[in-house]
N, C-alpha and C. Protein backbone atom coordinates (compact mmCIF):
# COMPACT_ATOMS: atom_id res chain seq x y z
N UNK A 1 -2.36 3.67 14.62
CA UNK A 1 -1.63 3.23 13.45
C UNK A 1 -2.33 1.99 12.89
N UNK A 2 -2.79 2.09 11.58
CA UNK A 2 -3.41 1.12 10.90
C UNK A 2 -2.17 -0.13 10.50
N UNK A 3 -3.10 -1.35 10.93
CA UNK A 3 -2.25 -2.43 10.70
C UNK A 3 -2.18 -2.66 8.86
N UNK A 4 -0.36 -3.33 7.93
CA UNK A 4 0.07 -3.48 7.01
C UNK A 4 -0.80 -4.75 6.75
N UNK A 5 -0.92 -5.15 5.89
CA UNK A 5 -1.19 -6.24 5.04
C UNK A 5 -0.31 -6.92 3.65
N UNK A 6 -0.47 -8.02 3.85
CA UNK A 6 0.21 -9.05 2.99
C UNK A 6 -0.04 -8.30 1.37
N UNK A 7 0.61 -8.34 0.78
CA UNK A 7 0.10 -7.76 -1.30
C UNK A 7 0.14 -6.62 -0.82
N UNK A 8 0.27 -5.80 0.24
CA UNK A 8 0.81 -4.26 0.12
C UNK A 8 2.27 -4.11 -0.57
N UNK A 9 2.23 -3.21 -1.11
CA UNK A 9 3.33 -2.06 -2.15
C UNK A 9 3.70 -0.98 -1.66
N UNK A 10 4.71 -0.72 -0.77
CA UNK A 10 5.38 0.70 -0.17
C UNK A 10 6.75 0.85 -0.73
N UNK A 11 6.81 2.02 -0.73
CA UNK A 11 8.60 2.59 -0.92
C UNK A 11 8.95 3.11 0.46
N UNK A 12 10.44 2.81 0.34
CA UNK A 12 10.71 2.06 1.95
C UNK A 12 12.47 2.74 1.76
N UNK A 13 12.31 4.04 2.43
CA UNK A 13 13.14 4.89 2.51
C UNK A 13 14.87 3.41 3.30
N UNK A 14 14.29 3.23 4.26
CA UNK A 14 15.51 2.43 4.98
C UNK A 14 14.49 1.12 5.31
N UNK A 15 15.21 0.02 5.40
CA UNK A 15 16.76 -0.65 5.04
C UNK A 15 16.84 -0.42 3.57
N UNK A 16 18.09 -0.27 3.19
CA UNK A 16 18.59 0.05 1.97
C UNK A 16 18.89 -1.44 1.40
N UNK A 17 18.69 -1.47 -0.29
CA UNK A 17 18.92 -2.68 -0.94
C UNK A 17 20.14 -2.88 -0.95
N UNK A 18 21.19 -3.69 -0.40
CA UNK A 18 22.33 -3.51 -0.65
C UNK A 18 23.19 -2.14 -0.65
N UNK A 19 23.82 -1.94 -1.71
CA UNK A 19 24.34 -0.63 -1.30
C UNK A 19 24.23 0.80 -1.74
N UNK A 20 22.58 1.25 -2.45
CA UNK A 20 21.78 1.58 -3.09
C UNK A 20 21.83 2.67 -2.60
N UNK A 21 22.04 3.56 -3.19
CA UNK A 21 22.06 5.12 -2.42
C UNK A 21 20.28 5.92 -2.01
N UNK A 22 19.52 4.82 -2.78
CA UNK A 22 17.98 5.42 -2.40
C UNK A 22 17.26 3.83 -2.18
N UNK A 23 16.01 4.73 -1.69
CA UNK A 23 15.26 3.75 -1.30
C UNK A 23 14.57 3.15 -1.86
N UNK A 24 13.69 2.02 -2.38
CA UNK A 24 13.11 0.84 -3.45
C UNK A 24 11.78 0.50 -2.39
N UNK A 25 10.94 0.00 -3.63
CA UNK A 25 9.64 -0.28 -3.36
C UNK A 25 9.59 -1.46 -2.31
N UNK A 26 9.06 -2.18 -1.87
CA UNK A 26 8.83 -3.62 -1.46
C UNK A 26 7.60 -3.71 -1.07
N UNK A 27 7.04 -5.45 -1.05
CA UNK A 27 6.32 -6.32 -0.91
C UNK A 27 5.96 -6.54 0.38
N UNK A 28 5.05 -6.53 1.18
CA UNK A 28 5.00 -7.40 2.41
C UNK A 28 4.62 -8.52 2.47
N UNK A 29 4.89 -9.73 2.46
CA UNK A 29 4.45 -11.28 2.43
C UNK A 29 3.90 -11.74 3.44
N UNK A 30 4.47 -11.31 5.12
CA UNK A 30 4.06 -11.80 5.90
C UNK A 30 3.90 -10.30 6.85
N UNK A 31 2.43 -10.68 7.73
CA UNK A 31 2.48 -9.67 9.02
C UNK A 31 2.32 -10.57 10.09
N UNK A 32 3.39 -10.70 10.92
CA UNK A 32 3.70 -10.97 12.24
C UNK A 32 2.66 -10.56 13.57
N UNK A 33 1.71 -10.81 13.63
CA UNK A 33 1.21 -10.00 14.79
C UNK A 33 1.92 -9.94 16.39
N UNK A 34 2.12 -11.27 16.36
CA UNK A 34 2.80 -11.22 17.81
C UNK A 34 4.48 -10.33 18.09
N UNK A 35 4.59 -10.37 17.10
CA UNK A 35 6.25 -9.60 17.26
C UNK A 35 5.97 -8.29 16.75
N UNK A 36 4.78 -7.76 16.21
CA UNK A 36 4.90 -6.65 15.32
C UNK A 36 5.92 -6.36 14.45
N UNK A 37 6.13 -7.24 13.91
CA UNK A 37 6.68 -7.21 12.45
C UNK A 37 6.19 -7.40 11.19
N UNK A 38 7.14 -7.26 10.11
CA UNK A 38 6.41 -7.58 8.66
C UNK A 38 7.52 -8.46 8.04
N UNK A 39 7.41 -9.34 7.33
CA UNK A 39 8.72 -9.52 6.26
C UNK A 39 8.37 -9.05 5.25
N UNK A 40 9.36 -8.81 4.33
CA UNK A 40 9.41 -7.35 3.06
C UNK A 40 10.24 -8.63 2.51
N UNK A 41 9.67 -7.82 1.04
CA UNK A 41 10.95 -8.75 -0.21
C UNK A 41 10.89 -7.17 -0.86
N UNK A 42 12.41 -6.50 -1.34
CA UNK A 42 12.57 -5.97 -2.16
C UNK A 42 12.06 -6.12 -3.88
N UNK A 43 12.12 -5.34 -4.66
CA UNK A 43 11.09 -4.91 -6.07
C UNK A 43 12.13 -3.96 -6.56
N UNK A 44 13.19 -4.41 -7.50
CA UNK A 44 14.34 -3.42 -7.85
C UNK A 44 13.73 -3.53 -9.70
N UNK A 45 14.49 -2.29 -10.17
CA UNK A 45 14.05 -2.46 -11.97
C UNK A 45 15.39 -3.73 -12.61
N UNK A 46 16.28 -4.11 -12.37
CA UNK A 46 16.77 -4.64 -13.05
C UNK A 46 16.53 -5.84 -11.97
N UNK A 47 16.63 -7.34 -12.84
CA UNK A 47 16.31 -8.14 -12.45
C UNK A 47 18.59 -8.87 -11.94
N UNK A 48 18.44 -9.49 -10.52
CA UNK A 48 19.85 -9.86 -9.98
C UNK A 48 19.84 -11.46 -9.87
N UNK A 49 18.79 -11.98 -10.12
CA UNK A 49 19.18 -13.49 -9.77
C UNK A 49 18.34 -14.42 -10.72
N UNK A 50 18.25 -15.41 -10.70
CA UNK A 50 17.97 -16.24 -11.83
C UNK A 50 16.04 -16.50 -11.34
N UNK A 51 16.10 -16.36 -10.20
CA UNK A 51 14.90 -16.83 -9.71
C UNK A 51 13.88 -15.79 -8.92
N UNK A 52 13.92 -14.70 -9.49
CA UNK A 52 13.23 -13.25 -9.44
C UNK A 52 12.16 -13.08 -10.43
N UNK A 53 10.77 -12.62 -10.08
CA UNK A 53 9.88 -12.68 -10.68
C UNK A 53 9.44 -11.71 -11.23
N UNK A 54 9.10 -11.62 -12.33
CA UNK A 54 8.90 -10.17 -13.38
C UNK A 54 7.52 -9.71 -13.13
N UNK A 55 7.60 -8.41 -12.48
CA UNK A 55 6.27 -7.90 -12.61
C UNK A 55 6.44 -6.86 -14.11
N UNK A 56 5.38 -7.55 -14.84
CA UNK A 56 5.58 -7.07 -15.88
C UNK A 56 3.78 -5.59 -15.72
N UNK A 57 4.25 -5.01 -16.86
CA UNK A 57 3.09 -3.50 -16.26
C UNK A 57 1.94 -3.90 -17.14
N UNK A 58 2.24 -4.30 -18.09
CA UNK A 58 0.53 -5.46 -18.63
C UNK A 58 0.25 -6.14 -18.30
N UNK A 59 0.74 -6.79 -17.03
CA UNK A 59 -0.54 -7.86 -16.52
C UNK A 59 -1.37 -7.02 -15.56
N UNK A 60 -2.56 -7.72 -16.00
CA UNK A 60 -3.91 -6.92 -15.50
C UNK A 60 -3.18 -7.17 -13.65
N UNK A 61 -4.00 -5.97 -13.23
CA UNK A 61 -3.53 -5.70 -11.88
C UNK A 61 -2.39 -4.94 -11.41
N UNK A 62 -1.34 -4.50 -12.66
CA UNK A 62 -0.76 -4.18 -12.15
C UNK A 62 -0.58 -2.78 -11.41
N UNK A 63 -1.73 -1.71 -12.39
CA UNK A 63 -2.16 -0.18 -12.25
C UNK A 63 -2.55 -0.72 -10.62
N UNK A 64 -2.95 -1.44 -10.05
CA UNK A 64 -3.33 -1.16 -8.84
C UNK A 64 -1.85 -1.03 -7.60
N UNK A 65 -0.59 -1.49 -8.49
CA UNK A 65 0.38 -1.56 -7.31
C UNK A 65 1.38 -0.61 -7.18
N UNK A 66 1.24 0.77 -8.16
CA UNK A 66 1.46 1.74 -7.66
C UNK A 66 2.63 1.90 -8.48
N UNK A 67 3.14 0.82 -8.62
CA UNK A 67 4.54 0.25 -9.75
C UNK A 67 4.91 1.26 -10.58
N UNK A 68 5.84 2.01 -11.30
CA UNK A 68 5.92 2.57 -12.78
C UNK A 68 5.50 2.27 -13.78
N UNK A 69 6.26 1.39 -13.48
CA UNK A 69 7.30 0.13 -15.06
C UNK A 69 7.38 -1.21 -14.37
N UNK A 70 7.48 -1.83 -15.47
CA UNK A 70 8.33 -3.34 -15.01
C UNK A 70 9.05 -3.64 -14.25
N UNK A 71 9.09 -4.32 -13.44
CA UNK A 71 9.67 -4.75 -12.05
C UNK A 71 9.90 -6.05 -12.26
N UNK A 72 11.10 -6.55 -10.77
CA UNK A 72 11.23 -7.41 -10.39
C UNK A 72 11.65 -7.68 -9.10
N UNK A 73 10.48 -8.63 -8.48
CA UNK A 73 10.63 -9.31 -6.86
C UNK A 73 11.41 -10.35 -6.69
N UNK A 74 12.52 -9.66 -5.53
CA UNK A 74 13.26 -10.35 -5.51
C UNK A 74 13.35 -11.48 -4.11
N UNK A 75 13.65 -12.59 -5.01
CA UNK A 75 13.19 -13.73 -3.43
C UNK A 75 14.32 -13.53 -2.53
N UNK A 76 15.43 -13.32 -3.13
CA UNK A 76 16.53 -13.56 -1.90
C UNK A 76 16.87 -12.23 -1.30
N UNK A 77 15.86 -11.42 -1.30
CA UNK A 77 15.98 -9.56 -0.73
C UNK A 77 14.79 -9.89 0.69
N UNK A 78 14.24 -11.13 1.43
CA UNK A 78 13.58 -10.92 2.14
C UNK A 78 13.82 -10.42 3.54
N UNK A 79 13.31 -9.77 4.58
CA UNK A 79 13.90 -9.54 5.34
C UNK A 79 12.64 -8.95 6.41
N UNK A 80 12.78 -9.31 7.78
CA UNK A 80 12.17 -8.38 8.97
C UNK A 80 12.53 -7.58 9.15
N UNK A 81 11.59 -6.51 9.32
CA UNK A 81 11.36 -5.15 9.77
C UNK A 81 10.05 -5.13 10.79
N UNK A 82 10.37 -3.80 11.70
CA UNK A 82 8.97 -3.57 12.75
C UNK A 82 8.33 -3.01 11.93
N UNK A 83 6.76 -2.73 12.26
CA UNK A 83 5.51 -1.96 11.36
C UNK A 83 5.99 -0.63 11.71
N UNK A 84 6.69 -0.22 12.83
CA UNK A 84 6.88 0.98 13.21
C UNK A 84 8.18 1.60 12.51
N UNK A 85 8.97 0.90 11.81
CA UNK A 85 9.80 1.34 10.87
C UNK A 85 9.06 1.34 9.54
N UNK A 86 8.68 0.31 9.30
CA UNK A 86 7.76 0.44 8.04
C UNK A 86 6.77 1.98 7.58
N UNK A 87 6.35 2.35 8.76
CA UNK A 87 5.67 3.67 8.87
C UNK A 87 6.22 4.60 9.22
N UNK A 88 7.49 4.70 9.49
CA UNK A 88 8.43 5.35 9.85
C UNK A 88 9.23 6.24 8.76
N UNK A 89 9.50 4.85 7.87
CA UNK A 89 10.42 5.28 6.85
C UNK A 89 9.55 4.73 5.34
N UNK A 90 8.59 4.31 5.57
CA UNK A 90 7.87 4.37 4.05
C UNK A 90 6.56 5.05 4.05
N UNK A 91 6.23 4.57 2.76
CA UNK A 91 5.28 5.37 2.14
C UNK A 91 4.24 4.16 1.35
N UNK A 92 2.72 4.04 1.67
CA UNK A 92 2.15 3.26 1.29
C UNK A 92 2.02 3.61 -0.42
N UNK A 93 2.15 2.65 -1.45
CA UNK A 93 2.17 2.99 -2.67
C UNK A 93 0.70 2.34 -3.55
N UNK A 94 0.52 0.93 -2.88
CA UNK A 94 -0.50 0.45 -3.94
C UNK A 94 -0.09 -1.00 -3.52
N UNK A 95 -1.34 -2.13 -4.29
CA UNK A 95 -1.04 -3.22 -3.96
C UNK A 95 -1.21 -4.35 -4.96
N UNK A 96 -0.78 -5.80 -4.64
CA UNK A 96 -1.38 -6.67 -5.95
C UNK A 96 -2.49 -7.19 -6.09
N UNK A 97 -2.87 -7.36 -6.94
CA UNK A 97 -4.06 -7.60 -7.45
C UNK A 97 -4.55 -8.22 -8.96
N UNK A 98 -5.59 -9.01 -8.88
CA UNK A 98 -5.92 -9.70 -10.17
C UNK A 98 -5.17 -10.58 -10.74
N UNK A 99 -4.73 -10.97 -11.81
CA UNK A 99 -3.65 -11.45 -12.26
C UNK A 99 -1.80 -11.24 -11.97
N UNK A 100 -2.13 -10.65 -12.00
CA UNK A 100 -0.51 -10.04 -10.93
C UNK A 100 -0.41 -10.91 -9.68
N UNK A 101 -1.36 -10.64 -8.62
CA UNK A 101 -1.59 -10.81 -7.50
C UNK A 101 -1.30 -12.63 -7.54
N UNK A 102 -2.16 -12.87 -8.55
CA UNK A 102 -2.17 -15.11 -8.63
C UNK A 102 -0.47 -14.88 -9.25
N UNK A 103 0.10 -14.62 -9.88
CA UNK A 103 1.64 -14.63 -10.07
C UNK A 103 2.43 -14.54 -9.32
N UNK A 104 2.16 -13.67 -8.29
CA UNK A 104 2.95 -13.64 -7.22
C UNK A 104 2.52 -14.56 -5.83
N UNK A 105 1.63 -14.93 -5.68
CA UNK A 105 1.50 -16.04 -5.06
C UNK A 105 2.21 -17.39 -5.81
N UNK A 106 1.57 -17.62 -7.11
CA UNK A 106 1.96 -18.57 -7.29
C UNK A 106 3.76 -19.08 -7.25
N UNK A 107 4.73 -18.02 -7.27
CA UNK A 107 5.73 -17.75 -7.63
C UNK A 107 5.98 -17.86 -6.10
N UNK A 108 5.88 -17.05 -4.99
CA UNK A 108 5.83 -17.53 -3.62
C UNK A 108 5.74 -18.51 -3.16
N UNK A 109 4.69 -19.49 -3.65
CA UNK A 109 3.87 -21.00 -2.75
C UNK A 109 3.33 -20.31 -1.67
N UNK A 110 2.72 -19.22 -1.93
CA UNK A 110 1.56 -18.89 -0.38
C UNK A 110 0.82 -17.84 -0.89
N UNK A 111 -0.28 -18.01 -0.54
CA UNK A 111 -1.13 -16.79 -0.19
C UNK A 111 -0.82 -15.46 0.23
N UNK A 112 -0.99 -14.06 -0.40
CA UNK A 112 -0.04 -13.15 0.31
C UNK A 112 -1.89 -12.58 0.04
């Protein structure tokens, strides 16, 4: 099993966003090596909190993340998961990149 990386883009059958009858894209920010984990931030189309970041589909980079449409990452959707659920129940989609990619760092405060 190939190890996840940080700016990866999967749709992620389970954990469910709240009380969402399907499953939503997410982010991986962090890979854990010692615990084999990942933390994930959910990527829903309507934006829920004041401080959620718009992936908008014209900024360059975004054809690389697999995205539809316009999105938004949501900071307070973060959460651990094992890599072995991650591959379990998702599906690798695409990742950030270019201008996208510096937005979402910058919007983070870290390097993803």
């Amino acid at each position: 099993m190939p190890n996840p990386n940080p700016g990866e883009i999967w749709f992620l059958e389970e954990p469910r966003l709240g009380n969402a009858p399907h499953g939503h894209y997410i982010l991986i920010t962090q890979v854990h090596d010692r615990s084999g984990n990942v933390t994930i931030n959910f990527i829903a189309t309507e934006s829920s909190f004041y401080d959620d970041l718009h992936l908008s589909a014209a900024t360059e980079g975004f054809k690389d993340s697999g995205l539809r449409h316009d999105s938004h990452l949501l900071r307070n959707q973060a959460y651990d998961i094992t890599i072995q659920q991650l591959f379990s129940k998702g599906k690798f989609k695409g990742f950030v990149s270019g201008k996208l990619k510096l937005e979402v760092e910058e919007w983070w405060g870290a390097s993803i």
